[in-house]
PDB file of N, CA and C in Angstrom:
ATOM      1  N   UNK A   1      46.087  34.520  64.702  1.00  0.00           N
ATOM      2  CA  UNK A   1      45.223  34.590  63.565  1.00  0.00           C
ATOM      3  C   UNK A   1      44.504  33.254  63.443  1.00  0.00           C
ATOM      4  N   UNK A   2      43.248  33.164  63.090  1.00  0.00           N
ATOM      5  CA  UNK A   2      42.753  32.103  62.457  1.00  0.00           C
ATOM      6  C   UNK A   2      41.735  32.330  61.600  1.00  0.00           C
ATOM      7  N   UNK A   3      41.946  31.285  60.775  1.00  0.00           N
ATOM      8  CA  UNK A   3      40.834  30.836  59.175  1.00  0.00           C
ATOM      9  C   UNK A   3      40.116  30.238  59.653  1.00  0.00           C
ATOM     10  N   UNK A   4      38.826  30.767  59.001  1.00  0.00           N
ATOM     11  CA  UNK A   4      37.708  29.591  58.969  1.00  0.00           C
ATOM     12  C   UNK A   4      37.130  29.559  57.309  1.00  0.00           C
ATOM     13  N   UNK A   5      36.771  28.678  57.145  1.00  0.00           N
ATOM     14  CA  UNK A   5      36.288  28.281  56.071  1.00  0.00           C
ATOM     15  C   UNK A   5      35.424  27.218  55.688  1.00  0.00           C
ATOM     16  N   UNK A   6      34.158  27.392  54.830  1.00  0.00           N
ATOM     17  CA  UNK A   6      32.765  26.915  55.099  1.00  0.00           C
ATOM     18  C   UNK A   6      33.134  26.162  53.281  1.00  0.00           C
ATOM     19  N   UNK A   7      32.043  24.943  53.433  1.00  0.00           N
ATOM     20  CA  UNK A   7      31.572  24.282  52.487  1.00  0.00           C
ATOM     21  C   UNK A   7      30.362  24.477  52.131  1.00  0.00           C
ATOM     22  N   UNK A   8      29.309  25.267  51.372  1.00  0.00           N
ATOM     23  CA  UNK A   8      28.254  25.359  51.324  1.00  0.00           C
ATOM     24  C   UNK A   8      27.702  24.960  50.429  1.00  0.00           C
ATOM     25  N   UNK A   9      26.364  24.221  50.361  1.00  0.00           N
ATOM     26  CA  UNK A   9      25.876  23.575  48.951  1.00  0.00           C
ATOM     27  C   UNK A   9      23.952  24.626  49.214  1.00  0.00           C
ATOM     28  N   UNK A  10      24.219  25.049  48.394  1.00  0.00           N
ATOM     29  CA  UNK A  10      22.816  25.850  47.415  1.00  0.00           C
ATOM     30  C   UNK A  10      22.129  25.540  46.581  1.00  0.00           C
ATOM     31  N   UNK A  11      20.916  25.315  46.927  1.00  0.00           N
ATOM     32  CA  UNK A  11      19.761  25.381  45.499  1.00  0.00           C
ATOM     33  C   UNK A  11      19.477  26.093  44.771  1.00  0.00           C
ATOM     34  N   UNK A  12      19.484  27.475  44.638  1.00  0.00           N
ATOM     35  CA  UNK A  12      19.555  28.724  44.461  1.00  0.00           C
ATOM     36  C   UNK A  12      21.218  29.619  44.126  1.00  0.00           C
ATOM     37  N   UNK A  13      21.443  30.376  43.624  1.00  0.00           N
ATOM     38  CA  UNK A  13      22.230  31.533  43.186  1.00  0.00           C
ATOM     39  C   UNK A  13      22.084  32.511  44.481  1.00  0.00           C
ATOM     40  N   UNK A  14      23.106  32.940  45.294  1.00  0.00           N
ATOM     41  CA  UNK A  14      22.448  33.895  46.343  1.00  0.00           C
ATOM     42  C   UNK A  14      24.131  34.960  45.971  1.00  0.00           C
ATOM     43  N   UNK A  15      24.081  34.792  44.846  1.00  0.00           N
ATOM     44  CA  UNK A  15      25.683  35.853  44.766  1.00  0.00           C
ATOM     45  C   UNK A  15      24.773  37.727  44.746  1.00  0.00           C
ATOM     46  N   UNK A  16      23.691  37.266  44.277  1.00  0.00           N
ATOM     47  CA  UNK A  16      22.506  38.725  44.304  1.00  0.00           C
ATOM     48  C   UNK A  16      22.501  39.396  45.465  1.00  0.00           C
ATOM     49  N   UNK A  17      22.714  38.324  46.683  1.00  0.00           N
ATOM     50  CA  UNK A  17      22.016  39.039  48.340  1.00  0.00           C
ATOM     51  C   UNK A  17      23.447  39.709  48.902  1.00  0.00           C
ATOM     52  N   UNK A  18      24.942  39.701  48.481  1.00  0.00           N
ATOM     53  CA  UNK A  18      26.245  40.290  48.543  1.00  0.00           C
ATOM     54  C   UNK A  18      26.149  41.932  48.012  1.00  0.00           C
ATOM     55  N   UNK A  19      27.028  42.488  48.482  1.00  0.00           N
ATOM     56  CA  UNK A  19      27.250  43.791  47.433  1.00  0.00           C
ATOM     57  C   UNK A  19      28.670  44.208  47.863  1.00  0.00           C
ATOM     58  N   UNK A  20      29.451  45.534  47.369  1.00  0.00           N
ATOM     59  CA  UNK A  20      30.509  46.005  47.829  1.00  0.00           C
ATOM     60  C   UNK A  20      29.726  46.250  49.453  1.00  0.00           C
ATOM     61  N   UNK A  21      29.428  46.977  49.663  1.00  0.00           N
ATOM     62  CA  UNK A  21      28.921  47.619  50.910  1.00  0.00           C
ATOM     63  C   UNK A  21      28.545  46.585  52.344  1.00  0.00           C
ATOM     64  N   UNK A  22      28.863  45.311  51.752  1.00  0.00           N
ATOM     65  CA  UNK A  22      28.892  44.038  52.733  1.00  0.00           C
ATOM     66  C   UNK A  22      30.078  44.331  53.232  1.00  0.00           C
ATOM     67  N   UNK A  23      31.045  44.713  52.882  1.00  0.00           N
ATOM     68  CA  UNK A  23      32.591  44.757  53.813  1.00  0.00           C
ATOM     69  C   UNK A  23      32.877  45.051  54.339  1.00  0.00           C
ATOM     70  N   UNK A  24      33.535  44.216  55.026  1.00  0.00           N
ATOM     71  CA  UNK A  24      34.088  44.899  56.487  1.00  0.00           C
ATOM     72  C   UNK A  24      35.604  45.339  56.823  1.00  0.00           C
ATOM     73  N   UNK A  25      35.199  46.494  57.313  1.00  0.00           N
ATOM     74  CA  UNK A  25      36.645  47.742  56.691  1.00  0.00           C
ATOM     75  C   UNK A  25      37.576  47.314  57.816  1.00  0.00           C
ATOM     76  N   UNK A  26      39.021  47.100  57.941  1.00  0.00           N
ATOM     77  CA  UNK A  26      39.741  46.468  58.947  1.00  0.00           C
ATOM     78  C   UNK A  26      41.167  47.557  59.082  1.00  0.00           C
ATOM     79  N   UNK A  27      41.638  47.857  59.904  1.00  0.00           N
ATOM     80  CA  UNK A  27      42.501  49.170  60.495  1.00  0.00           C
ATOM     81  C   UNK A  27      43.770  48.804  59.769  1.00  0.00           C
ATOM     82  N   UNK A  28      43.995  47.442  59.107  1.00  0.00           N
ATOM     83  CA  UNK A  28      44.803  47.482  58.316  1.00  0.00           C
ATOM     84  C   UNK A  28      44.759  47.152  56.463  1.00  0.00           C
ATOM     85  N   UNK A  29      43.301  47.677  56.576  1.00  0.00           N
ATOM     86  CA  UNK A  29      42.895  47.141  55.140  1.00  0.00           C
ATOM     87  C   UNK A  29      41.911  46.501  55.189  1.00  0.00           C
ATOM     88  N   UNK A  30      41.117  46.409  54.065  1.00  0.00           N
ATOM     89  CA  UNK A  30      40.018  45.801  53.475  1.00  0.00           C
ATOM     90  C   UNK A  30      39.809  44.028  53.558  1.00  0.00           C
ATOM     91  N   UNK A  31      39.332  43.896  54.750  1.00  0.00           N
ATOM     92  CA  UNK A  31      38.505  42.328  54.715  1.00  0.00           C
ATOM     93  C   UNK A  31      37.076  42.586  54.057  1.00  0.00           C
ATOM     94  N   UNK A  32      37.146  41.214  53.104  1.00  0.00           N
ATOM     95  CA  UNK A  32      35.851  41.049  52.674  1.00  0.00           C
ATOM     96  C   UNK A  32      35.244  39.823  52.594  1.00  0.00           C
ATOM     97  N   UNK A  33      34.201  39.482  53.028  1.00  0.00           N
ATOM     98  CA  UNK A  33      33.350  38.091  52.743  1.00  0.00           C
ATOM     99  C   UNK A  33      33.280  38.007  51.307  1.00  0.00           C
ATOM    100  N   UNK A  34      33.636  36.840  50.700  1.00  0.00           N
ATOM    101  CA  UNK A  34      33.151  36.613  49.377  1.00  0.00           C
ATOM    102  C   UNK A  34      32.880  34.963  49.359  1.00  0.00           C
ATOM    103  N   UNK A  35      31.337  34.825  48.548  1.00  0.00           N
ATOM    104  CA  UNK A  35      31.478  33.182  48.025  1.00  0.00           C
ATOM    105  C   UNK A  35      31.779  33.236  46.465  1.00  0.00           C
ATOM    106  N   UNK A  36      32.741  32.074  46.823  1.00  0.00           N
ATOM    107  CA  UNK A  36      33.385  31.648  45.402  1.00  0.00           C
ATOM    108  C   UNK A  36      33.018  30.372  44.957  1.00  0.00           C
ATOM    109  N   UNK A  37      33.139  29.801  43.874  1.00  0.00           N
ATOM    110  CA  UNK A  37      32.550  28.385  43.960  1.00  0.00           C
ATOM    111  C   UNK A  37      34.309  27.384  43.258  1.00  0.00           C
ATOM    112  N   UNK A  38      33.841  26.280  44.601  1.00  0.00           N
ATOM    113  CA  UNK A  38      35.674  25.451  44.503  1.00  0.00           C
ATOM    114  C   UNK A  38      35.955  25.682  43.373  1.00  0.00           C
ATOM    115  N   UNK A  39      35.301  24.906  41.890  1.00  0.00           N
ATOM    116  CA  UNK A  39      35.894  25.113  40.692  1.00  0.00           C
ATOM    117  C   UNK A  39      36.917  26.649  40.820  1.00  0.00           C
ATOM    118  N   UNK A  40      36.016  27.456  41.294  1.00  0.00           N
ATOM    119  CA  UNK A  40      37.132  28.486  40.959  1.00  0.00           C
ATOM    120  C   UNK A  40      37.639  29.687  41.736  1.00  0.00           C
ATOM    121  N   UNK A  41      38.150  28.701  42.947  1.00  0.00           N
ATOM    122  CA  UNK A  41      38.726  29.124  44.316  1.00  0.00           C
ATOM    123  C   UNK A  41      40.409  28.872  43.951  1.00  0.00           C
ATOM    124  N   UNK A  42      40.985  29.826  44.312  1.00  0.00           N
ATOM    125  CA  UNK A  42      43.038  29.725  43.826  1.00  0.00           C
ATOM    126  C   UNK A  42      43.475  29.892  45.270  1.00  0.00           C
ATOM    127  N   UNK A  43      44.954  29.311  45.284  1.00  0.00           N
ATOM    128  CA  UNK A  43      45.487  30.026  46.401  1.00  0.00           C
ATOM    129  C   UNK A  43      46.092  31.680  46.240  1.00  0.00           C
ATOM    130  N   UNK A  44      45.884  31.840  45.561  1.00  0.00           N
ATOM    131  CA  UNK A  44      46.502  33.466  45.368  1.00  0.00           C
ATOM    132  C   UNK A  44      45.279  34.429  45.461  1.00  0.00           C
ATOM    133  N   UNK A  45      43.768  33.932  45.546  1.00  0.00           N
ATOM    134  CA  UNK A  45      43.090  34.779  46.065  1.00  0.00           C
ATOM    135  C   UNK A  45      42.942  35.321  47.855  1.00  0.00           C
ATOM    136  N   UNK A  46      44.018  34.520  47.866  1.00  0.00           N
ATOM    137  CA  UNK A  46      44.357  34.902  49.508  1.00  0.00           C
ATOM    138  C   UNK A  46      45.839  35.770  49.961  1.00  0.00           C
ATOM    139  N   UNK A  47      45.571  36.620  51.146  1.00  0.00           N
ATOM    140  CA  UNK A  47      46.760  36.821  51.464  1.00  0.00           C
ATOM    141  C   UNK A  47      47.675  36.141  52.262  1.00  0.00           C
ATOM    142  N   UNK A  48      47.220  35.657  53.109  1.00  0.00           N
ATOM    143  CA  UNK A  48      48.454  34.649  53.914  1.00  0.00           C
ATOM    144  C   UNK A  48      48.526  33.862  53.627  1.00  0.00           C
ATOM    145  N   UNK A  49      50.310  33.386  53.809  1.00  0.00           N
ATOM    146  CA  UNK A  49      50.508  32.032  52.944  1.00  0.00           C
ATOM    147  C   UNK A  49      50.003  30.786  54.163  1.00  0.00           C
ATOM    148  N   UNK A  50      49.755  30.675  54.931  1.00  0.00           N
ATOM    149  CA  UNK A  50      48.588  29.844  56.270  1.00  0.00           C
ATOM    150  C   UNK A  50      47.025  29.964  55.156  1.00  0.00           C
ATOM    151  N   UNK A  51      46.560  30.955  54.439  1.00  0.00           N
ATOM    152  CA  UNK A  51      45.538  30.577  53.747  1.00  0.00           C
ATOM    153  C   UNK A  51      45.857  29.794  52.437  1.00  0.00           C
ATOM    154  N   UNK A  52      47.065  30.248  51.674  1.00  0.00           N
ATOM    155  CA  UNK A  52      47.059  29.589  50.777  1.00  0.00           C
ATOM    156  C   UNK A  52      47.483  28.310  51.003  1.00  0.00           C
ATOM    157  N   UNK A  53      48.222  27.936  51.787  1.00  0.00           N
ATOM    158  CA  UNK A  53      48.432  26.587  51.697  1.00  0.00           C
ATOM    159  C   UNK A  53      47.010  25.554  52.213  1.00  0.00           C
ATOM    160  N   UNK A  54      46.428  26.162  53.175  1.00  0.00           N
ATOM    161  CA  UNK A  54      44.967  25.416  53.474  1.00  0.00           C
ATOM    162  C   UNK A  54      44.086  25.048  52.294  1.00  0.00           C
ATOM    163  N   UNK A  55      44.325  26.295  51.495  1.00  0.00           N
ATOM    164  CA  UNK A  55      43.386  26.131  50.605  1.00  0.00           C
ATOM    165  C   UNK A  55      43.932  24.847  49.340  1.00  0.00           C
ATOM    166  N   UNK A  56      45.219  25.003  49.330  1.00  0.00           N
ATOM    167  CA  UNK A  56      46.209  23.783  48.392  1.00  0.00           C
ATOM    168  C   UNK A  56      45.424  22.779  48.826  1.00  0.00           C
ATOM    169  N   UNK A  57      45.508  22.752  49.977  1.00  0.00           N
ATOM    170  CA  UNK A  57      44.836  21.294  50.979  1.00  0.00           C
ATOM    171  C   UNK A  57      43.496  21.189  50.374  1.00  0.00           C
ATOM    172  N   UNK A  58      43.021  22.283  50.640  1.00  0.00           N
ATOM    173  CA  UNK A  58      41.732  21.716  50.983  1.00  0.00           C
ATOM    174  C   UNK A  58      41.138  21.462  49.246  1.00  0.00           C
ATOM    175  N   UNK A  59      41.880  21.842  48.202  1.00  0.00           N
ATOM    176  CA  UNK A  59      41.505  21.965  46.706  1.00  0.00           C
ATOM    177  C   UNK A  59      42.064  20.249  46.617  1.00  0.00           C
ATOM    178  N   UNK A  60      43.144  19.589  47.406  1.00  0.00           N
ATOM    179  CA  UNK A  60      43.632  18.640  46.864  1.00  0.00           C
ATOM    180  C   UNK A  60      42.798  17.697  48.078  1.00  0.00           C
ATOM    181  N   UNK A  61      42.018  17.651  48.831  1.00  0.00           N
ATOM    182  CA  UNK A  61      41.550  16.828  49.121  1.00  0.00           C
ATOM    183  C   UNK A  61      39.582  16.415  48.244  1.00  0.00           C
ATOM    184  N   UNK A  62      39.180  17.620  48.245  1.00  0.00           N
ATOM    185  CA  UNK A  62      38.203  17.843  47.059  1.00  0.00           C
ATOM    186  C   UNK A  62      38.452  17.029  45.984  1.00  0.00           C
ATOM    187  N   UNK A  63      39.463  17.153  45.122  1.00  0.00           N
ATOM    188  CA  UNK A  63      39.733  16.675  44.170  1.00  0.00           C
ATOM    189  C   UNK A  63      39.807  15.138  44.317  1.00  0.00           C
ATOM    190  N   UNK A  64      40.168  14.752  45.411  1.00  0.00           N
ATOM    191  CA  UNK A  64      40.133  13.539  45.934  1.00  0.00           C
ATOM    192  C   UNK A  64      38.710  12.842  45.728  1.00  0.00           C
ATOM    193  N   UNK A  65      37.658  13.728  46.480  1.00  0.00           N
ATOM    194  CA  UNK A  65      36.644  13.299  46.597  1.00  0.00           C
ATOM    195  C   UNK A  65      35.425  13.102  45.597  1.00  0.00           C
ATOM    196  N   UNK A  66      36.366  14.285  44.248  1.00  0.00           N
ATOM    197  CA  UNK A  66      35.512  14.729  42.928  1.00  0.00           C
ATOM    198  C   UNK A  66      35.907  13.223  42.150  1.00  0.00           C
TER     199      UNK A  66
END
């Protein structure tokens, strides 16, 4: 398995150009692209605990930098 995960900075709102029908259906369940914004990214919006802990990381190095 592997995560990837993007930092993106926007001038614009583009949560409009998404819909349900963006997803991509997976033989064991529902993967979906979603942007979230850090403020309000959790580790429990993930399922593997390899995502949630990245994301611990990656919220506590942010915070570092905020």
């Amino acid at each position: 398995m592997i995560g990837v995960y993007y930092i993106v900075h926007l001038k614009n709102d583009i949560s409009h150009l998404y819909r349900k029908s963006d997803r991509v259906v997976d033989t064991n369940g529902e993967e979906e692209f979603k942007w979230k914004k850090i403020e309000a990214l959790s580790p429990a919006d993930f399922t593997f605990p390899v995502d949630q802990k990245a994301v611990e990381v990656f919220l506590s190095l942010f915070d570092q930098e905020g």
